[in-house]
N, C-alpha and C. Protein backbone atom coordinates (compact mmCIF):
# COMPACT_ATOMS: atom_id res chain seq x y z
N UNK A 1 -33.34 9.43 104.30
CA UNK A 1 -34.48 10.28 104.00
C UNK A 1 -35.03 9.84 102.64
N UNK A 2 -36.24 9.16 102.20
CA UNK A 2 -37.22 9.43 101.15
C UNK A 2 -37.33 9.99 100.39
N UNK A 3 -37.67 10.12 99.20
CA UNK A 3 -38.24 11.50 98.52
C UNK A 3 -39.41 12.42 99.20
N UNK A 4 -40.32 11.50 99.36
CA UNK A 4 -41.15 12.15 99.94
C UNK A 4 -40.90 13.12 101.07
N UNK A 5 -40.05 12.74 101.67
CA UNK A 5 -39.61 13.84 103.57
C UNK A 5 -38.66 14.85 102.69
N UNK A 6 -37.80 14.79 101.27
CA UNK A 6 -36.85 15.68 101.19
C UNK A 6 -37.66 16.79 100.70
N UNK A 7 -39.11 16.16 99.65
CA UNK A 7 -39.96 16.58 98.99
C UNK A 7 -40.41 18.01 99.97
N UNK A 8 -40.97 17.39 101.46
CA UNK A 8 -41.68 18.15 102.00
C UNK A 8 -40.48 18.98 102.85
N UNK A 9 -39.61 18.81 103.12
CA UNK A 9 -38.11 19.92 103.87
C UNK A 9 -38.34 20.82 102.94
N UNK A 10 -38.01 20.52 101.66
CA UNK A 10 -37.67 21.85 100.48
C UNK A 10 -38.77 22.65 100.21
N UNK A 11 -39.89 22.10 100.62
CA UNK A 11 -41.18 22.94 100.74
C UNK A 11 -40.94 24.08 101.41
N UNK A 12 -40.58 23.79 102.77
CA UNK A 12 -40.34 24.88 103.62
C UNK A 12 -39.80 25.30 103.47
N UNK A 13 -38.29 24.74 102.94
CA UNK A 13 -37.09 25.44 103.01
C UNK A 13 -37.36 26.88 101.92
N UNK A 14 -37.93 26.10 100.70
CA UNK A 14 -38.59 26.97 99.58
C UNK A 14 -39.20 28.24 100.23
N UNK A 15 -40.24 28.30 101.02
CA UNK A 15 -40.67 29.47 101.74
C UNK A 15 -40.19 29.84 102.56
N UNK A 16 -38.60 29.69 103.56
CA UNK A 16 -38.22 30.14 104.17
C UNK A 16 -36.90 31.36 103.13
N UNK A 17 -36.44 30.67 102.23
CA UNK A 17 -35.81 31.35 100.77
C UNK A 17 -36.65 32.41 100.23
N UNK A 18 -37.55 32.02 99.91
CA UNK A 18 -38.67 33.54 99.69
C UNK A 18 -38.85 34.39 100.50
N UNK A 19 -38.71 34.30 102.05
CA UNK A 19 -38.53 35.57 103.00
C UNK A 19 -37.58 35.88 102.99
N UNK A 20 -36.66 35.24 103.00
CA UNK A 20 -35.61 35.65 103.43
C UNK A 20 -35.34 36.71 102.05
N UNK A 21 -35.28 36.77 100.58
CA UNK A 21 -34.80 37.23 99.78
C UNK A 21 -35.71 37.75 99.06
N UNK A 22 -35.13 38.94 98.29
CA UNK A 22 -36.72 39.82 98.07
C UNK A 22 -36.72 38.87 96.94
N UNK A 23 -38.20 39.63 95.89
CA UNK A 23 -38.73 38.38 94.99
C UNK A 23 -37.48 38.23 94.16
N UNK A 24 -36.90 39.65 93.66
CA UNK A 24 -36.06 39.62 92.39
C UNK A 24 -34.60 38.79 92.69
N UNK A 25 -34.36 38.80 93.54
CA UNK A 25 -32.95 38.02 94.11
C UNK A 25 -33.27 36.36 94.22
N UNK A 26 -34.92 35.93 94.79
CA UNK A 26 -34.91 34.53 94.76
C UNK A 26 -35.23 34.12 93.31
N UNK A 27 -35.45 34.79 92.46
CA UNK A 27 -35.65 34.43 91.13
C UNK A 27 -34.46 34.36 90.35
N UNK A 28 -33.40 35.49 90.70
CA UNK A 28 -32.52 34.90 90.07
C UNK A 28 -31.42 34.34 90.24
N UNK A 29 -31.52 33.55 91.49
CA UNK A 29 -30.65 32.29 92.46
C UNK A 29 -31.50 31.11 91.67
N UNK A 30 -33.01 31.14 91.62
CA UNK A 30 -33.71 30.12 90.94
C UNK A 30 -33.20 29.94 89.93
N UNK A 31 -33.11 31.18 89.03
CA UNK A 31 -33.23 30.94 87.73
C UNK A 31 -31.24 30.14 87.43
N UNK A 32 -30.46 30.59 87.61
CA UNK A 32 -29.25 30.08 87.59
C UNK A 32 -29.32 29.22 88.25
N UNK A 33 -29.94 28.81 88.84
CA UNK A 33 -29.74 26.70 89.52
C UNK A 33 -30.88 25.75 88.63
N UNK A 34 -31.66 26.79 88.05
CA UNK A 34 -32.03 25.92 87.07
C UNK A 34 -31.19 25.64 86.03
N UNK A 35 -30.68 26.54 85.50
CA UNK A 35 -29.58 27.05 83.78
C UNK A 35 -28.76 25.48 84.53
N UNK A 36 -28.08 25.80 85.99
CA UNK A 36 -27.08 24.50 86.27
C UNK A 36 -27.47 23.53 86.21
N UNK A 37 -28.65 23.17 86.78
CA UNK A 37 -29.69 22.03 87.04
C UNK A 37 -29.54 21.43 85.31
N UNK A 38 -30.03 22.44 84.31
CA UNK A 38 -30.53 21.32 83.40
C UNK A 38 -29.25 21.30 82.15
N UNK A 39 -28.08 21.62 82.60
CA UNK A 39 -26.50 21.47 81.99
C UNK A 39 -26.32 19.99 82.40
N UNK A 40 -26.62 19.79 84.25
CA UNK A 40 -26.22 18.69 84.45
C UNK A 40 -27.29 17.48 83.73
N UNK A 41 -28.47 17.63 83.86
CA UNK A 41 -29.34 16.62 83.44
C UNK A 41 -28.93 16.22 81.86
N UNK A 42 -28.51 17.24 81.30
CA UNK A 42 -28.18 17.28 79.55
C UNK A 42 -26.89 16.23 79.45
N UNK A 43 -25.96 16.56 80.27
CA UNK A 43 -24.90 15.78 80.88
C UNK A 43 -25.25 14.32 80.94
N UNK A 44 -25.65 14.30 82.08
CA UNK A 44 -25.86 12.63 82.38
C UNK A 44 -26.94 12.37 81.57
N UNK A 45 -27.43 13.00 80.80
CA UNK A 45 -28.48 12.51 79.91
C UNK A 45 -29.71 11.68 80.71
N UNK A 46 -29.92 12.56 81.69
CA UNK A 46 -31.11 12.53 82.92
C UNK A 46 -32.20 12.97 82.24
N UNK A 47 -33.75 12.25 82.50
CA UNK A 47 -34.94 13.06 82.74
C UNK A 47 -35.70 13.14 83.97
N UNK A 48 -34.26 12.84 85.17
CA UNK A 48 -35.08 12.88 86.62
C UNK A 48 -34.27 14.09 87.64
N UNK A 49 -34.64 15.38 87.17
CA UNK A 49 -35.02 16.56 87.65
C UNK A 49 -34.27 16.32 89.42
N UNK A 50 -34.64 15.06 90.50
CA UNK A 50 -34.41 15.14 91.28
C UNK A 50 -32.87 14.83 91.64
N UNK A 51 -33.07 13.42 90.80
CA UNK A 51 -31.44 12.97 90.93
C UNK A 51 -30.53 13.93 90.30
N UNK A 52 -31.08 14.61 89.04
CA UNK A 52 -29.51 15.14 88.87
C UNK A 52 -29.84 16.68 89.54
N UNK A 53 -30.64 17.26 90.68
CA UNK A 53 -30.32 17.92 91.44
C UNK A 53 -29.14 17.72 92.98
N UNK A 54 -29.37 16.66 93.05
CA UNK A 54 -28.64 15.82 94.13
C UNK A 54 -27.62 15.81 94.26
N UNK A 55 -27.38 15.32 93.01
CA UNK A 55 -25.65 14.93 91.79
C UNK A 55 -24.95 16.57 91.98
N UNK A 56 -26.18 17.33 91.32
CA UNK A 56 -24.99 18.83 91.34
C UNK A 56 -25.16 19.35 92.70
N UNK A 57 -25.44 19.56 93.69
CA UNK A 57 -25.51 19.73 94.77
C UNK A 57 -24.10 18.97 95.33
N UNK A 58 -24.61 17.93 94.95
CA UNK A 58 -22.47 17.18 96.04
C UNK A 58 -21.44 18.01 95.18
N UNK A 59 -21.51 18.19 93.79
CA UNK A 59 -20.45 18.74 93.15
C UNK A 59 -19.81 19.75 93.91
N UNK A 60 -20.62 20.88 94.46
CA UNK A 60 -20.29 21.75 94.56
C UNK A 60 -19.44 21.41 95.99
N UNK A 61 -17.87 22.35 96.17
CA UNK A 61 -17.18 22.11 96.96
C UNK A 61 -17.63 23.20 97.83
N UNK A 62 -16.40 22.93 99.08
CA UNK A 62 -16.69 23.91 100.41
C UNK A 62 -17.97 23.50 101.06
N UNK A 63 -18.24 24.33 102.71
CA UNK A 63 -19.11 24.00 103.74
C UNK A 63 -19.75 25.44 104.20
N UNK A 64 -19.69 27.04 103.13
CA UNK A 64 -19.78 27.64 103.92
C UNK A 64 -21.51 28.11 103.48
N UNK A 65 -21.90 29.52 103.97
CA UNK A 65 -23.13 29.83 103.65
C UNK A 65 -23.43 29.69 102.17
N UNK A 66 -23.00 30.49 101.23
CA UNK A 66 -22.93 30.79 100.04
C UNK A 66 -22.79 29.06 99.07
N UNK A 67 -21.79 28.68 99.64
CA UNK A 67 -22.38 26.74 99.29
C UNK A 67 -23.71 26.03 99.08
N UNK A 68 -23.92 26.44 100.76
CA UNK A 68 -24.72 25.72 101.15
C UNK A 68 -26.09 26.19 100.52
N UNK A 69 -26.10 27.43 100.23
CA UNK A 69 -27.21 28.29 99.62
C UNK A 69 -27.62 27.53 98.22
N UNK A 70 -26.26 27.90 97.71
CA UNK A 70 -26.41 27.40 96.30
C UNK A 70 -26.51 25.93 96.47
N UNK A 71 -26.88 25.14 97.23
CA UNK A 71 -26.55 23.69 97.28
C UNK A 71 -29.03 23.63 97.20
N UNK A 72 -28.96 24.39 98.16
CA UNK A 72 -30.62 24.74 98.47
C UNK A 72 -31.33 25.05 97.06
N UNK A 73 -30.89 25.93 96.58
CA UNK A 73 -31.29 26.56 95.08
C UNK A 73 -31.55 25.47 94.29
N UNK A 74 -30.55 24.51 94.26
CA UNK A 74 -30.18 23.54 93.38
C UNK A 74 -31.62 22.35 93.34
N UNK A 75 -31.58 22.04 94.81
CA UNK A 75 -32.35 21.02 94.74
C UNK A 75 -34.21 21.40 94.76
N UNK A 76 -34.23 22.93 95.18
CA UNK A 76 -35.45 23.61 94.64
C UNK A 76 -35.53 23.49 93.38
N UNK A 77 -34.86 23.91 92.39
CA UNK A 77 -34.77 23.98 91.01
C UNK A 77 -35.50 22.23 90.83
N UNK A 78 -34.20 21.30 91.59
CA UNK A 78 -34.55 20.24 90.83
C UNK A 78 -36.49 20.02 91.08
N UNK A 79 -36.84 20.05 92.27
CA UNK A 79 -38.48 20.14 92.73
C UNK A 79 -39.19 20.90 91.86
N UNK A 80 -38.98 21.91 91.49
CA UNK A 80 -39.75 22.41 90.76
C UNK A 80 -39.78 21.86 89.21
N UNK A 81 -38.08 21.81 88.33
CA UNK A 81 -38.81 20.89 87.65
C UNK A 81 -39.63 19.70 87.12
N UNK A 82 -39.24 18.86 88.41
CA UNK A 82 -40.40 17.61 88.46
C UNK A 82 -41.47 17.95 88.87
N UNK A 83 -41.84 19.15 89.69
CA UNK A 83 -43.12 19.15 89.71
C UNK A 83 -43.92 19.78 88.30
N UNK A 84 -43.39 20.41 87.49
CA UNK A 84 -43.77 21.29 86.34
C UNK A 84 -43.62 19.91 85.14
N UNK A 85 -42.92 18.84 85.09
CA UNK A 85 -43.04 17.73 84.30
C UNK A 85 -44.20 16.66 84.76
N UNK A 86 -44.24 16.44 85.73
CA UNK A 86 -45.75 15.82 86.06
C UNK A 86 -46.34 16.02 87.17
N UNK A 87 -47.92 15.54 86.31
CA UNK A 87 -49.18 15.69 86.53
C UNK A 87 -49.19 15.36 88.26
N UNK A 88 -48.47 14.37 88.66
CA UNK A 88 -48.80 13.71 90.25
C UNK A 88 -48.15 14.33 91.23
N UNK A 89 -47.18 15.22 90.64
CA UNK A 89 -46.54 15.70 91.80
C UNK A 89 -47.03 17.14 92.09
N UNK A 90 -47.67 17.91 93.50
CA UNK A 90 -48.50 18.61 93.77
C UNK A 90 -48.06 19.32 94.50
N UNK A 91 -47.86 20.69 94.66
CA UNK A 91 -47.17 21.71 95.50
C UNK A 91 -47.93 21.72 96.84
């Protein structure tokens, strides 16, 4: 898979996360996969938002919902901060 095809999955996936969870609960699943998101980037001394969403996403162990959730969060976080760092990338 591309960036571009993972780009456009997490789109949806992104609005299927917003129904599913009222606003205040997807904000603050967001907001803590960002806090993780940019520990890891500080870490590997990343400024690519996607890869080190990727990176912490495998970290995380286990296969079950609550994983896999937080595995989703993660790589939203990472999308959103590349899209909020540049100009070309367009919701």
């Amino acid at each position: 898979m591309n960036v571009i095809q993972m780009a456009a999955k997490l789109y949806t996936r992104r609005e299927e996360l917003q129904a599913v969870f009222s606003d205040d609960v997807y904000s603050e699943h967001l907001q803590a996969a960002t806090k993780a998101l940019t520990r890891v980037m500080e870490a590997e001394r990343s400024d690519n938002p996607i890869y080190s969403a990727i990176t912490a996403a495998k970290m995380i162990q286990g296969k079950g919902v609550r994983e896999d959730t937080a595995r989703q969060f993660l790589l939203i976080a990472g999308l959103e901060l590349a899209e909020a760092s540049s100009p070309n990338v367009a919701a």
